[in-house]
Protein backbone atom coordinates (compact mmCIF):
# COMPACT_ATOMS: atom_id res chain seq x y z
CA UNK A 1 3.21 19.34 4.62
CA UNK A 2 4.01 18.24 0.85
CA UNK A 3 5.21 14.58 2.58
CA UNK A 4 1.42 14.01 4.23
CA UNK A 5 -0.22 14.93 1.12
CA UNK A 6 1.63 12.52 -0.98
CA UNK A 7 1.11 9.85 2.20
CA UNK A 8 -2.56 10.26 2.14
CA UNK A 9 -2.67 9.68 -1.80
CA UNK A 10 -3.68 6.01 -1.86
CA UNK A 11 -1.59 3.47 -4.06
CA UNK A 12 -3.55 1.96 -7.16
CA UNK A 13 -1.04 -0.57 -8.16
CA UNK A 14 -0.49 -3.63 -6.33
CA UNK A 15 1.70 -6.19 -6.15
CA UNK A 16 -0.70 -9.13 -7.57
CA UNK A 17 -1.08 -6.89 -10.12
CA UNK A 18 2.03 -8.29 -11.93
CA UNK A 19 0.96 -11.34 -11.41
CA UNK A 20 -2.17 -10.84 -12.90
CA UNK A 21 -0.34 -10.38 -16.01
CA UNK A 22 2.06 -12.62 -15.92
CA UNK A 23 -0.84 -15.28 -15.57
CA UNK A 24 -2.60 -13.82 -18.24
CA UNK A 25 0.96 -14.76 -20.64
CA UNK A 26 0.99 -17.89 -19.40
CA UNK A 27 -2.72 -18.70 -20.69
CA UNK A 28 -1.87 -17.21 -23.77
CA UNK A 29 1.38 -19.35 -24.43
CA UNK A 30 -1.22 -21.92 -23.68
CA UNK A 31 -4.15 -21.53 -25.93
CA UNK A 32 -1.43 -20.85 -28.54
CA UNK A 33 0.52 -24.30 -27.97
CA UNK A 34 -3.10 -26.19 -28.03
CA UNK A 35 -4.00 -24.26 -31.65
CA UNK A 36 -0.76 -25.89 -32.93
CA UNK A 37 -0.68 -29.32 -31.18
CA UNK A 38 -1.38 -31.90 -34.07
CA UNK A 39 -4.13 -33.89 -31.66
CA UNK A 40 -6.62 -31.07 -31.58
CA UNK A 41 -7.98 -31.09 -27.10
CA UNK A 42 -11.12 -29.18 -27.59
CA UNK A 43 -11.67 -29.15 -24.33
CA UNK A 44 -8.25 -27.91 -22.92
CA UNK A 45 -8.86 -25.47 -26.12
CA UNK A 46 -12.12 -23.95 -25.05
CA UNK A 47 -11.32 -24.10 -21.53
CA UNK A 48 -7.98 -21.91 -22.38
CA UNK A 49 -9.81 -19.57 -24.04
CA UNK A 50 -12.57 -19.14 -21.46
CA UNK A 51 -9.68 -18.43 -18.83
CA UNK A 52 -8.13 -16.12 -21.11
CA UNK A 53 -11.59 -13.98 -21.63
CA UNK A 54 -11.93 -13.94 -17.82
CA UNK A 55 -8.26 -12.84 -17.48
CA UNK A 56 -7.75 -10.12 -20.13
CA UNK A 57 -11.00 -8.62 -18.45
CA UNK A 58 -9.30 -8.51 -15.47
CA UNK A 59 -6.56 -6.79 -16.64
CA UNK A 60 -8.83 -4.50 -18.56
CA UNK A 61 -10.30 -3.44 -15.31
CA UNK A 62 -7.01 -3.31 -13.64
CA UNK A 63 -5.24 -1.13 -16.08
CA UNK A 64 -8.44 0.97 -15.68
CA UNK A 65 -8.07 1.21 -11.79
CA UNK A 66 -4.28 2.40 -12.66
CA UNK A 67 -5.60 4.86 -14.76
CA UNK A 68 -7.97 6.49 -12.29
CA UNK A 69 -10.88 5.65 -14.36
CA UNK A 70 -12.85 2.98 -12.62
CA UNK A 71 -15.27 0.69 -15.27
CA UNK A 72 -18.61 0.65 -13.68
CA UNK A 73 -20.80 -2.14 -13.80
CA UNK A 74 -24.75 -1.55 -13.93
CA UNK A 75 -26.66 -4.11 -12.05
């Protein structure tokens, strides 16, 4: 009886979860690298940064879902 009750209990984490974050790293290493480049790319700069907003929201919301406590969007 205990076994069906844990099998009914539905996973929150997922595999592309980790790769969510690792993603998110790599955009970081990124924006950082373009901040220190001598030849200043504003464009790869504010495009980094935009990716890294959308990203760390994502994992915001996914750490959320872990946690059991779903953000809810109005709308």
């Amino acid at each position: 009886m205990l076994l069906a009750q844990t099998a009914s209990q539905v996973s929150r984490f997922h595999t592309f979860d980790i790769f969510v974050v690792l993603f998110t790293i790599v955009i970081l290493i990124g924006v950082i690298r373009q901040f220190r480049a001598k030849p200043k790319n504003r464009l790869a700069i504010v495009f980094g940064l935009i990716c890294l907003a959308v990203f760390l929201w994502l994992d915001v919301l996914m750490v959320a879902n872990w946690l059991g406590t779903p953000i809810r969007l109005k709308g």
